[in-house]
Protein backbone atom coordinates (compact mmCIF):
# COMPACT_ATOMS: atom_id res chain seq x y z
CA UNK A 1 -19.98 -44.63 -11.60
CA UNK A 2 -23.02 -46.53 -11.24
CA UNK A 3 -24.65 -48.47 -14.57
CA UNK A 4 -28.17 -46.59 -14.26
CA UNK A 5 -26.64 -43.06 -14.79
CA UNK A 6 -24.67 -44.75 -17.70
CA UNK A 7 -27.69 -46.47 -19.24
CA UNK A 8 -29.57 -43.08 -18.95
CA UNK A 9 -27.34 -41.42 -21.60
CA UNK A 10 -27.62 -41.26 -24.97
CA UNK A 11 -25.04 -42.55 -27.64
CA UNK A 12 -23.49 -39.77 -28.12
CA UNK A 13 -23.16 -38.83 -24.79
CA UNK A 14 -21.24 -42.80 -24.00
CA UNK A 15 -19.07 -42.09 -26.61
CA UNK A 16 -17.93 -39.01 -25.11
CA UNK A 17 -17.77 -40.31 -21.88
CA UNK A 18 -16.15 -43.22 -23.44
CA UNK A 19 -13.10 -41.06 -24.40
CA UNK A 20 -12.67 -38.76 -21.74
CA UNK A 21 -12.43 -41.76 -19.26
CA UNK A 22 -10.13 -43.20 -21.78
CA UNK A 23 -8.08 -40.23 -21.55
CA UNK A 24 -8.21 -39.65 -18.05
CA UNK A 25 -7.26 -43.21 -18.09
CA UNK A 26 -3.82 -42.37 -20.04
CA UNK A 27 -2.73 -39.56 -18.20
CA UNK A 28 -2.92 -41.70 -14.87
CA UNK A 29 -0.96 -44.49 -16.21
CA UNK A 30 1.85 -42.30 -18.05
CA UNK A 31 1.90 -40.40 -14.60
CA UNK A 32 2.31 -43.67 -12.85
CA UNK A 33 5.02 -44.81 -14.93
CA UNK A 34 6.41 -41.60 -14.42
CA UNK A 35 6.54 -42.05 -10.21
CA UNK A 36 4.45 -38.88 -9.85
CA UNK A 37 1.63 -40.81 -8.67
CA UNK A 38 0.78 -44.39 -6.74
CA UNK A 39 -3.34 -44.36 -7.33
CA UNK A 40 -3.66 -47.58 -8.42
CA UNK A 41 -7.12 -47.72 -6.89
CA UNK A 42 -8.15 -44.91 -9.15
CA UNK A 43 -6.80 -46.90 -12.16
CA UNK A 44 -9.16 -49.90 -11.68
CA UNK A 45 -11.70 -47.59 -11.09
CA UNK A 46 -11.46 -45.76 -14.71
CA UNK A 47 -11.13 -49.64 -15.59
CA UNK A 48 -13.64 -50.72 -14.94
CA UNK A 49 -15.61 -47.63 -15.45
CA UNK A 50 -14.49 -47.90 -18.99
CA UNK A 51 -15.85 -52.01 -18.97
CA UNK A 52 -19.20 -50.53 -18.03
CA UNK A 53 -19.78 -48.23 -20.55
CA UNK A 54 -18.52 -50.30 -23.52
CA UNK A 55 -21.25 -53.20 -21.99
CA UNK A 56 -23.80 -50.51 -21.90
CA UNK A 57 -23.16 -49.49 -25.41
CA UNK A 58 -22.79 -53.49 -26.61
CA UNK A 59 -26.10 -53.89 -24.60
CA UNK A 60 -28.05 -50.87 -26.96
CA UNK A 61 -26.75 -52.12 -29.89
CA UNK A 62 -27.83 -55.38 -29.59
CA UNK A 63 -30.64 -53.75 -28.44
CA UNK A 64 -30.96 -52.02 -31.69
CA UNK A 65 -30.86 -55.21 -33.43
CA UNK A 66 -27.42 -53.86 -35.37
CA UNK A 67 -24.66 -56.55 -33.37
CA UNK A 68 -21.94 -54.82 -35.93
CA UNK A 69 -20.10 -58.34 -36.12
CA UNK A 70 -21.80 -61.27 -38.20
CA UNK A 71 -22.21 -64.53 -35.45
CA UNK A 72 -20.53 -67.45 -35.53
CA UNK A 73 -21.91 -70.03 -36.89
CA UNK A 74 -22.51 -72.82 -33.66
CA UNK A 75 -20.72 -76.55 -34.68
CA UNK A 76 -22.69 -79.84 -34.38
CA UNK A 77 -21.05 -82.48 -31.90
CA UNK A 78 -20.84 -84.24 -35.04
CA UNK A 79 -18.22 -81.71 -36.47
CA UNK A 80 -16.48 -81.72 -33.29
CA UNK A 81 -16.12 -84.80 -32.62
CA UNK A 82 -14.73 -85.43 -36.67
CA UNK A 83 -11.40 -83.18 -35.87
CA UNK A 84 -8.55 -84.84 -35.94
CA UNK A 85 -6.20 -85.32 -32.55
CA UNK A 86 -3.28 -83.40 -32.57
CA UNK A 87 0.02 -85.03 -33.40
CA UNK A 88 3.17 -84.56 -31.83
CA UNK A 89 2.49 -81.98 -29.47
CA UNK A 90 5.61 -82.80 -26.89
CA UNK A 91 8.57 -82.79 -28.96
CA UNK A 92 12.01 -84.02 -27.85
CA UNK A 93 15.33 -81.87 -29.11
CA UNK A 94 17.39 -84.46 -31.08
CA UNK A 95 21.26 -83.82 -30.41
């Protein structure tokens, strides 16, 4: 599917899409599992057909100006450079 038809929809409309390729998704793994089918190609298709929409959707919403997660807060050098080295990482079994 290409991204312009995706970007042309409405919200709505990429959730829907969203979960029928989902679903459609499900039903090709479960029948893969199953040995009733061998399209792998059409797995990483729904894949990444699936990665698409969910960027187009992250893409309006931060669009939108609503992110839905608060950002992280960026550390100095300063604070990075303060943390303490890690002690004892390799460990040797006593007997």
């Amino acid at each position: 599917m290409e991204v312009d038809k995706i970007r042309n929809r409405t919200d709505i409309e990429l959730s829907h899409l969203q979960r029928e390729l989902s679903d459609q998704l499900f039903k090709m793994k479960f029948q893969l599992k199953m040995g009733q089918t061998e399209s792998l190609k059409k797995i990483r298709e729904l894949k990444k057909d699936i990665a698409r929409v969910n960027t187009v959707v992250r893409q309006k919403q931060i669009a939108a100006g609503n992110s839905g997660a608060a950002p992280e807060p960026a550390k100095s050098a300063a604070a990075v450079a303060e943390k303490p080295a890690k002690k004892g990482l390799l460990r040797r079994k006593s007997k």
